[in-house]
N, C-alpha and C. Protein backbone atom coordinates (compact mmCIF):
# COMPACT_ATOMS: atom_id res chain seq x y z
N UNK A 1 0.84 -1.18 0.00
CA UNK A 1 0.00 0.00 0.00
C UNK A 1 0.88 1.24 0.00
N UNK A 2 0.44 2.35 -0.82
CA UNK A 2 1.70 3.48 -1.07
C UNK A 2 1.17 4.28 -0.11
N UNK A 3 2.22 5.04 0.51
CA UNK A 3 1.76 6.51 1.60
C UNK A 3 1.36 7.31 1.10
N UNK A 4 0.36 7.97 1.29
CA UNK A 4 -0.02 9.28 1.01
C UNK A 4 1.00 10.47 1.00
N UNK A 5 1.93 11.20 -0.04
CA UNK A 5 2.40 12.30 -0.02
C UNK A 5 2.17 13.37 0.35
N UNK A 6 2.49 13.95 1.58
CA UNK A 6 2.37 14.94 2.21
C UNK A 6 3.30 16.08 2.18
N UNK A 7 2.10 17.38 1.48
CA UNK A 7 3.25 18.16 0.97
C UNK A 7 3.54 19.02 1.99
N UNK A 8 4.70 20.21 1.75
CA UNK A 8 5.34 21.16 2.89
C UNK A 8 5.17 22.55 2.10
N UNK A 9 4.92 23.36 2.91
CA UNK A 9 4.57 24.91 2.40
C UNK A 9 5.23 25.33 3.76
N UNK A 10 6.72 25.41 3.56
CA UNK A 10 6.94 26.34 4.47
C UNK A 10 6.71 27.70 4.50
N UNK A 11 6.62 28.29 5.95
CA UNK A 11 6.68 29.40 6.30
C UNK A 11 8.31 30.28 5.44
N UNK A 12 8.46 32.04 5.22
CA UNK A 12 9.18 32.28 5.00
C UNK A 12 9.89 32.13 5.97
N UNK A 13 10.24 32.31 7.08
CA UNK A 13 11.07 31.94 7.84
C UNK A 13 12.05 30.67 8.11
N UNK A 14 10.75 29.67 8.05
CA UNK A 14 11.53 28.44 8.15
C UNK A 14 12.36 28.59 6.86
N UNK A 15 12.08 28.86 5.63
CA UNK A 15 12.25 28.64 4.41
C UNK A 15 13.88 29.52 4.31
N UNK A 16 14.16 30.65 4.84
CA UNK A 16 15.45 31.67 5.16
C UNK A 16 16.15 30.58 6.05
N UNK A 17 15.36 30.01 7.12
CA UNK A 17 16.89 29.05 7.88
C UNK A 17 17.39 27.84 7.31
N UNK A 18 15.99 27.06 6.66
CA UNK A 18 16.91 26.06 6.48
C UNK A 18 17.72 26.13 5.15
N UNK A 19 17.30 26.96 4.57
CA UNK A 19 18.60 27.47 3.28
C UNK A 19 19.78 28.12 3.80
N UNK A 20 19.81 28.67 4.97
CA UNK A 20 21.31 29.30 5.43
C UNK A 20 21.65 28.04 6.54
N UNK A 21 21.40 27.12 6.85
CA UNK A 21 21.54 25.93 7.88
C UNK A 21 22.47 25.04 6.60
N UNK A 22 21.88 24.82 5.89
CA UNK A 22 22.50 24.27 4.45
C UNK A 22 23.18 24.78 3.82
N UNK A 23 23.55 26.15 4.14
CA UNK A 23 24.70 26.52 3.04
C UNK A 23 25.76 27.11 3.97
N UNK A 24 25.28 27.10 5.83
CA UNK A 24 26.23 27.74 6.11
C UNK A 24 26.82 26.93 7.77
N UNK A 25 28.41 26.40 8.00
CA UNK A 25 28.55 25.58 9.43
C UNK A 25 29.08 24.29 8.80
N UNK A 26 29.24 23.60 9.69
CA UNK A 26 29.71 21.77 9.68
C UNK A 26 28.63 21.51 10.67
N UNK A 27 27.92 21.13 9.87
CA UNK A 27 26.61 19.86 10.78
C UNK A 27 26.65 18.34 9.90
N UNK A 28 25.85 17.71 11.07
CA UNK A 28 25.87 16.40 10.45
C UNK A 28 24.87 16.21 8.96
N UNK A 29 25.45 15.26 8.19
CA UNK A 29 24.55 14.69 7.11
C UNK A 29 23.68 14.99 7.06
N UNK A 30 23.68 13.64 7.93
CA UNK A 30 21.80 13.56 8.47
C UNK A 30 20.91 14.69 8.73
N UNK A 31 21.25 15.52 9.10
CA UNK A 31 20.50 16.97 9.60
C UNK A 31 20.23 17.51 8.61
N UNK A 32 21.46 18.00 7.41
CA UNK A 32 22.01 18.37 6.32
C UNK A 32 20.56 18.06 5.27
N UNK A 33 20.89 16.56 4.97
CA UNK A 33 19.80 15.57 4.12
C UNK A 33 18.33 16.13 4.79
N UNK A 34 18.09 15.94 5.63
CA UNK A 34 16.48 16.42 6.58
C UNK A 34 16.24 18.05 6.27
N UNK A 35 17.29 19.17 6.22
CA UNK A 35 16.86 20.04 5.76
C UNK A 35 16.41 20.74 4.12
N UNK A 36 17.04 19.62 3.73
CA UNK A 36 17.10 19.92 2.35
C UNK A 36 15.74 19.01 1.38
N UNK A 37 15.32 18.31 2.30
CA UNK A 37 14.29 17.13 2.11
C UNK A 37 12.96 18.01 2.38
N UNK A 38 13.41 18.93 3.21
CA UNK A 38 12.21 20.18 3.59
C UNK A 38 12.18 21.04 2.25
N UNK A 39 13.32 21.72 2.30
CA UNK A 39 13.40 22.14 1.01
C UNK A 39 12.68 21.75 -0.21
N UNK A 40 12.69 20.52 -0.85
CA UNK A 40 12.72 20.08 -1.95
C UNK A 40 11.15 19.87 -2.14
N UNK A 41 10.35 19.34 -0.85
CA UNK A 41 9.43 19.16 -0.73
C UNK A 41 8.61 20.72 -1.05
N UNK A 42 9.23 21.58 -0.31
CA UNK A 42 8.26 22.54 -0.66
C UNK A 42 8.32 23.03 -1.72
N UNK A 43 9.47 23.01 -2.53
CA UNK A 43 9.39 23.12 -4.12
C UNK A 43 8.85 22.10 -4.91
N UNK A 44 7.86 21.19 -4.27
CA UNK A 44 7.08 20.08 -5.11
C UNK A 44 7.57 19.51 -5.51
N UNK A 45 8.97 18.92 -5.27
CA UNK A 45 9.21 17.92 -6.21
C UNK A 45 8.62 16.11 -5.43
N UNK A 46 8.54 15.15 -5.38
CA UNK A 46 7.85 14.08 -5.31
C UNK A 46 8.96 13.10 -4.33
N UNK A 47 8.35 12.13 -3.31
CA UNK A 47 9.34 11.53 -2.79
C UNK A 47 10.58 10.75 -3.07
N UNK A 48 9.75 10.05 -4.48
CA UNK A 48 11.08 9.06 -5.61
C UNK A 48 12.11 9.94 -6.01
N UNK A 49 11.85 11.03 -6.17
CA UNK A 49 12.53 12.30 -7.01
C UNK A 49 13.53 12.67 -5.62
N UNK A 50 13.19 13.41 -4.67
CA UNK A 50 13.72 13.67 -3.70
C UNK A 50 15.09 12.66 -3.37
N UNK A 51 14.16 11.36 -3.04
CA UNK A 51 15.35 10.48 -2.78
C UNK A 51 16.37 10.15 -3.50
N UNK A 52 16.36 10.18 -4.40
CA UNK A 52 17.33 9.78 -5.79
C UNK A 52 18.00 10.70 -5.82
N UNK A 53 17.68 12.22 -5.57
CA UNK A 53 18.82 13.45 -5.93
C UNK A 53 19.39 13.76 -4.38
N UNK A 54 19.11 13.16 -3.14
CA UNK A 54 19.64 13.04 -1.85
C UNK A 54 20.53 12.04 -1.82
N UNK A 55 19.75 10.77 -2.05
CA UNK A 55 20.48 9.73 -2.12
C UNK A 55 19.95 8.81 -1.04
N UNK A 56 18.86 8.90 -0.30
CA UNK A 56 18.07 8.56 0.88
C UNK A 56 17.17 7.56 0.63
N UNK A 57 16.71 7.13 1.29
CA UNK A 57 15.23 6.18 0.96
C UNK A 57 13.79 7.00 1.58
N UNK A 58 12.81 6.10 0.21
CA UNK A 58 11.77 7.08 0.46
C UNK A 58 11.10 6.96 1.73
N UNK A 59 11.36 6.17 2.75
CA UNK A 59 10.77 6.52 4.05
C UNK A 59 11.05 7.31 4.63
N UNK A 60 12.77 7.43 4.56
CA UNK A 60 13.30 8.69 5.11
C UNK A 60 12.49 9.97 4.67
N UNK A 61 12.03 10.30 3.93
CA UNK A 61 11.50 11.28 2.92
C UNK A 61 10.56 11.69 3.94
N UNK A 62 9.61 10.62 3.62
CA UNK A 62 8.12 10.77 4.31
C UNK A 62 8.35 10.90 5.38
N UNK A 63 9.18 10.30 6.47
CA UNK A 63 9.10 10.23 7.88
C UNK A 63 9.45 11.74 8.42
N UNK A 64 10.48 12.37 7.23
CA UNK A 64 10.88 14.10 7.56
C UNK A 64 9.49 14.65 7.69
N UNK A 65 8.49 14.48 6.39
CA UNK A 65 7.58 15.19 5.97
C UNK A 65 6.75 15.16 7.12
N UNK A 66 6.29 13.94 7.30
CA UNK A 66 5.42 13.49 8.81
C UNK A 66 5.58 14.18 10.21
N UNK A 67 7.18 14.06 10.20
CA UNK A 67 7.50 15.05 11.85
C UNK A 67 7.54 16.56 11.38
N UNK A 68 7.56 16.77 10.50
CA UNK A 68 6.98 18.06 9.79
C UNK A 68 5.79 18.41 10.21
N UNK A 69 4.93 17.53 9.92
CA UNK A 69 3.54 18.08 9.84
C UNK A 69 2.88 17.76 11.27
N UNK A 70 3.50 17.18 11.94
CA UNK A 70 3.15 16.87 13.56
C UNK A 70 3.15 18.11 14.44
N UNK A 71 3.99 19.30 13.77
CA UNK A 71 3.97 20.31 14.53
C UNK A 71 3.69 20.50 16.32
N UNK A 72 4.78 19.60 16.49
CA UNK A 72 5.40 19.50 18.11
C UNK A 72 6.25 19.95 17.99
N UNK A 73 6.70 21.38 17.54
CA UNK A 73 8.12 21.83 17.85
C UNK A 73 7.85 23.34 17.91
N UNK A 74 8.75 23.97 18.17
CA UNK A 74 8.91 25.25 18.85
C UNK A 74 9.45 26.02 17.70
N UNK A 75 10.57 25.40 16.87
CA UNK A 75 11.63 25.67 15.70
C UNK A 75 11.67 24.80 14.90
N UNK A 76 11.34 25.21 13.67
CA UNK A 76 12.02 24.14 12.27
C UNK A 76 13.12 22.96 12.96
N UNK A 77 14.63 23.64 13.54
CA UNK A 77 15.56 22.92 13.73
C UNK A 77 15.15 21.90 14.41
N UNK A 78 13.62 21.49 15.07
CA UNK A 78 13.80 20.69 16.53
C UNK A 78 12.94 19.20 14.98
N UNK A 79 12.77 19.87 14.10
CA UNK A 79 12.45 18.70 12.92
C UNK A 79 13.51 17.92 12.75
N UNK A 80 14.81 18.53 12.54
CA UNK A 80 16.16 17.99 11.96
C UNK A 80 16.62 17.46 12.92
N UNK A 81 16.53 17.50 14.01
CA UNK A 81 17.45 16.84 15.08
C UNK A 81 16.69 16.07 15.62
N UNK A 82 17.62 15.24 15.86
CA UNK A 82 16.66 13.84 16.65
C UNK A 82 16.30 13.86 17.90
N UNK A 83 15.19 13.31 18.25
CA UNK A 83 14.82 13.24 19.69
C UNK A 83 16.24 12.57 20.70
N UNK A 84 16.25 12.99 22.15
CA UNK A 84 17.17 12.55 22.78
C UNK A 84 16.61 10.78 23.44
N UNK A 85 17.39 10.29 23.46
CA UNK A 85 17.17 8.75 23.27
C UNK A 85 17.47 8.23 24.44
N UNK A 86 16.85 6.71 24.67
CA UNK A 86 17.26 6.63 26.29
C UNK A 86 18.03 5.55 26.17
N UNK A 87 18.50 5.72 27.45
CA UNK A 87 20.15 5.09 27.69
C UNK A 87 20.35 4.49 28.75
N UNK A 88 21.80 3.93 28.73
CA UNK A 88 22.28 4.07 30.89
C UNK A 88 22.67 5.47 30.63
N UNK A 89 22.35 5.60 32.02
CA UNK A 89 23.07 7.51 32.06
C UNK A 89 24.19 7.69 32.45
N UNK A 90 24.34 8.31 32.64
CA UNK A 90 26.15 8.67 32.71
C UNK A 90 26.63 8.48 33.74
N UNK A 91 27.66 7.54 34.47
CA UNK A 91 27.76 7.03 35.51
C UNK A 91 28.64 8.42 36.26
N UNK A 92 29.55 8.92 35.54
CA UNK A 92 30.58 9.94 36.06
C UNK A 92 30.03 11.57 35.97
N UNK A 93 29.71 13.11 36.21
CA UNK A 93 29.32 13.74 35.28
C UNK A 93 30.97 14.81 35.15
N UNK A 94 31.17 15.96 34.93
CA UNK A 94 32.20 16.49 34.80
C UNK A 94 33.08 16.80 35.68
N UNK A 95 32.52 17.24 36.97
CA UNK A 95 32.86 17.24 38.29
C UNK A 95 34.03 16.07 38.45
N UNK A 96 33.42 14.97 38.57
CA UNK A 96 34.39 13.82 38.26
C UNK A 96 35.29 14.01 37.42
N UNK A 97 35.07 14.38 36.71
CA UNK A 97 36.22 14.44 35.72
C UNK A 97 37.10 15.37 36.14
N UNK A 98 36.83 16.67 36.49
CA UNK A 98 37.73 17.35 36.56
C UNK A 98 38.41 17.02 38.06
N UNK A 99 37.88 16.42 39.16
CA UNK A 99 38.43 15.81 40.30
C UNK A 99 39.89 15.15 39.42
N UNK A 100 39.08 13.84 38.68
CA UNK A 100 40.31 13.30 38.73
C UNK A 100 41.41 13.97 37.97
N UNK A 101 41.40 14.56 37.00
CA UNK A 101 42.25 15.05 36.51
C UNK A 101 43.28 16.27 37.52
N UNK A 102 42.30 16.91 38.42
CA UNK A 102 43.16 17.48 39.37
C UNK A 102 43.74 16.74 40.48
N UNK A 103 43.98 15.59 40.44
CA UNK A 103 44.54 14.67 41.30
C UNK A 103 45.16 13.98 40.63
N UNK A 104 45.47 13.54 39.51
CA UNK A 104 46.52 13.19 39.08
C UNK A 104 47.58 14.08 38.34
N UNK A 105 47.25 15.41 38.61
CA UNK A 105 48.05 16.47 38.28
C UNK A 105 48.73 16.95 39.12
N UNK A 106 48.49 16.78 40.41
CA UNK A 106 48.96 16.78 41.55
C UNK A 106 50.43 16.40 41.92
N UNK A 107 51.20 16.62 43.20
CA UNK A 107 52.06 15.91 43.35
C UNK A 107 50.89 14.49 44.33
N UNK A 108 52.38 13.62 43.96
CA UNK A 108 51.60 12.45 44.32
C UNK A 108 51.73 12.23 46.14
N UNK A 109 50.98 11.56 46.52
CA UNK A 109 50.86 10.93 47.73
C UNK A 109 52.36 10.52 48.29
N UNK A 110 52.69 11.16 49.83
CA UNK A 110 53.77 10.57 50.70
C UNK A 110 54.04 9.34 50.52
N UNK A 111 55.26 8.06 50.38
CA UNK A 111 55.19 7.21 50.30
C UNK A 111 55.30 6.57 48.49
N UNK A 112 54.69 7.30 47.90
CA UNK A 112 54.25 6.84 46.29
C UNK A 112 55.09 7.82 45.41
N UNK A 113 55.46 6.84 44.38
CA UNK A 113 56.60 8.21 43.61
C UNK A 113 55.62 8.40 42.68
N UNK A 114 54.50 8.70 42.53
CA UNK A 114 53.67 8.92 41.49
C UNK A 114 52.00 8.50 41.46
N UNK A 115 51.06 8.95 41.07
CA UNK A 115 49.77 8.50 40.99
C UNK A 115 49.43 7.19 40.19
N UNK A 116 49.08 6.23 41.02
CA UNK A 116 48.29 5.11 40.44
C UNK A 116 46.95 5.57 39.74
N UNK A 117 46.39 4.47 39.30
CA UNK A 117 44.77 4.50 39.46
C UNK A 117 44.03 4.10 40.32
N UNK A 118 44.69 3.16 41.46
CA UNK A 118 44.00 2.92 42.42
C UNK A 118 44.34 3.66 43.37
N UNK A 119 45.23 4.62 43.27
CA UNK A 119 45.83 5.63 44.76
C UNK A 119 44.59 7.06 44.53
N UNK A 120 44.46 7.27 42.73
CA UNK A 120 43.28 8.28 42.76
C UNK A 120 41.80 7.81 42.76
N UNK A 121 41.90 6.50 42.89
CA UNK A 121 40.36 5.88 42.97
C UNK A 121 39.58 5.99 44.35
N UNK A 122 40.79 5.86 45.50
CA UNK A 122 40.90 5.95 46.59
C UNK A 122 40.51 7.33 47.36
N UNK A 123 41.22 8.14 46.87
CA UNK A 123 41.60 9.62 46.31
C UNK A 123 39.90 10.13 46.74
N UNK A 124 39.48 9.95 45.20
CA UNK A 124 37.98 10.45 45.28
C UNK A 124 36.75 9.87 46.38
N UNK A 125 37.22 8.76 46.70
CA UNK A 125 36.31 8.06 47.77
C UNK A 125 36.54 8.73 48.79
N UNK A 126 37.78 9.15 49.12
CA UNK A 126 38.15 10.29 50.90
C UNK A 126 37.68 11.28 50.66
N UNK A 127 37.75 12.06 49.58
CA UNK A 127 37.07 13.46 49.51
C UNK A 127 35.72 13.08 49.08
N UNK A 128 35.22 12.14 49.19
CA UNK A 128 33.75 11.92 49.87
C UNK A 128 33.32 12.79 47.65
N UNK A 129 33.92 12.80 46.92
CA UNK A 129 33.50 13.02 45.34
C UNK A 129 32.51 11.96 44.31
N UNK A 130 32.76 10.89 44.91
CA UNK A 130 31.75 9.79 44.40
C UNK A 130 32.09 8.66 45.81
N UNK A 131 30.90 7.69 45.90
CA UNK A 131 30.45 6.50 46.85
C UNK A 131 31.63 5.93 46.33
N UNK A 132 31.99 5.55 45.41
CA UNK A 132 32.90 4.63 44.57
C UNK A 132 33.28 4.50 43.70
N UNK A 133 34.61 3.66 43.21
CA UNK A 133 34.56 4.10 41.86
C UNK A 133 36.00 3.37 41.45
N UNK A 134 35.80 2.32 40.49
CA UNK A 134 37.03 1.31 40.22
C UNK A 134 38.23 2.06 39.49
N UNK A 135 38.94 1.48 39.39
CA UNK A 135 40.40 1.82 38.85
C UNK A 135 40.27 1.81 37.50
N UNK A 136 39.48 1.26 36.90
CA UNK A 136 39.61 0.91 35.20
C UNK A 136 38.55 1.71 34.77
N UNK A 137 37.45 2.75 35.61
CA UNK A 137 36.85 3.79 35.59
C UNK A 137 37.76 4.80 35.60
N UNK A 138 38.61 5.09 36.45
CA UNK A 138 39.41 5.98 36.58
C UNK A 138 40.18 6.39 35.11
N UNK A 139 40.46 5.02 34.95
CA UNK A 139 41.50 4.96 33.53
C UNK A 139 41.00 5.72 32.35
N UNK A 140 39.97 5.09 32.24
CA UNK A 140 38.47 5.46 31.40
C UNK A 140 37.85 7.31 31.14
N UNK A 141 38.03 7.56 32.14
CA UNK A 141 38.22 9.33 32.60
C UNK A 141 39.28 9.56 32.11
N UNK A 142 40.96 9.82 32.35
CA UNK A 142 41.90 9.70 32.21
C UNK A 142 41.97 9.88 30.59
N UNK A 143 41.60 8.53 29.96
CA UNK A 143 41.88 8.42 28.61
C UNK A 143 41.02 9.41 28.08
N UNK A 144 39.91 9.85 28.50
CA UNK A 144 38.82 10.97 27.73
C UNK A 144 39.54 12.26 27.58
N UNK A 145 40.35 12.41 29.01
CA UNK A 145 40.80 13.73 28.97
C UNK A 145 42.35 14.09 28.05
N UNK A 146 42.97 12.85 27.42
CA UNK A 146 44.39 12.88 26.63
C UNK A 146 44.96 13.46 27.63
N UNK A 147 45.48 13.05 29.16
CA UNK A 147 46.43 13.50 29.83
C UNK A 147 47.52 12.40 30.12
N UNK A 148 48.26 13.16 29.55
CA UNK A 148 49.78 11.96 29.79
C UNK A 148 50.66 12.14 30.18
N UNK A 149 50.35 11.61 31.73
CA UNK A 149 51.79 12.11 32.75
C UNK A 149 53.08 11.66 32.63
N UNK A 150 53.43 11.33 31.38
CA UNK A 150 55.01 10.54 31.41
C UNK A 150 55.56 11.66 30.48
């Protein structure tokens, strides 16, 4: 059974951003393709047509057109970008991060010629910064931030 084509008459407004969104920045593809799918649509051209000169499939097409026309958004842009998606959440948030990184920037602990991962794992558990928190977490932080104490 074929979908019903649903056309787009943008507003001038929308119609000024997403032509300067597209011609102007480094954004993703995907966003890229979704604004220009707005575009094309409101210049009538047809979903087969669309997709072929994008390079997309025609669901993609329709599915733009659809959250288009759902008009749950505040801004054109909140069309192009994807809903936020659910997850595990973030076990560490920046705070952490910047703890550890200011503790292994540190001089190291009496006794120790240098910071382990388990001497700053330890570290954050005394200053009461997280309940807990393993060594190969630590590492894990560490590697995000490209700090290389050697």
């Amino acid at each position: 059974m074929a979908r019903k084509s649903l056309s787009v008459q943008l507003i001038q407004d929308e119609y000024d951003f997403l032509t300067t969104y597209v011609a102007h920045g480094h954004k993703s593809a995907r966003y890229i393709n979704r604004a220009r799918t707005l575009l094309l649509s409101h210049d009538g051209k047809e979903d087969q047509e669309i997709a072929s000169i994008l390079g997309i499939s025609r669901a993609t097409v329709y599915n733009v057109r659809k959250k288009y026309h759902q008009h749950t958004y505040d801004h054109i842009v909140e069309v192009l970008h994807d809903k936020q998606r659910q997850g595990r959440p973030m076990v560490f948030d920046s705070t952490v991060e910047a703890n550890v990184t200011m503790i292994a920037c540190s001089k190291a602990p009496n006794g120790a010629a240098r910071w382990t991962l388990h001497l700053i794992a330890d570290k954050l558990v005394q200053l009461n910064v997280v309940d807990s928190i393993s060594h190969e977490s630590v590492r894990s932080l560490l590697k995000k931030t490209n700090l290389n104490l050697g």
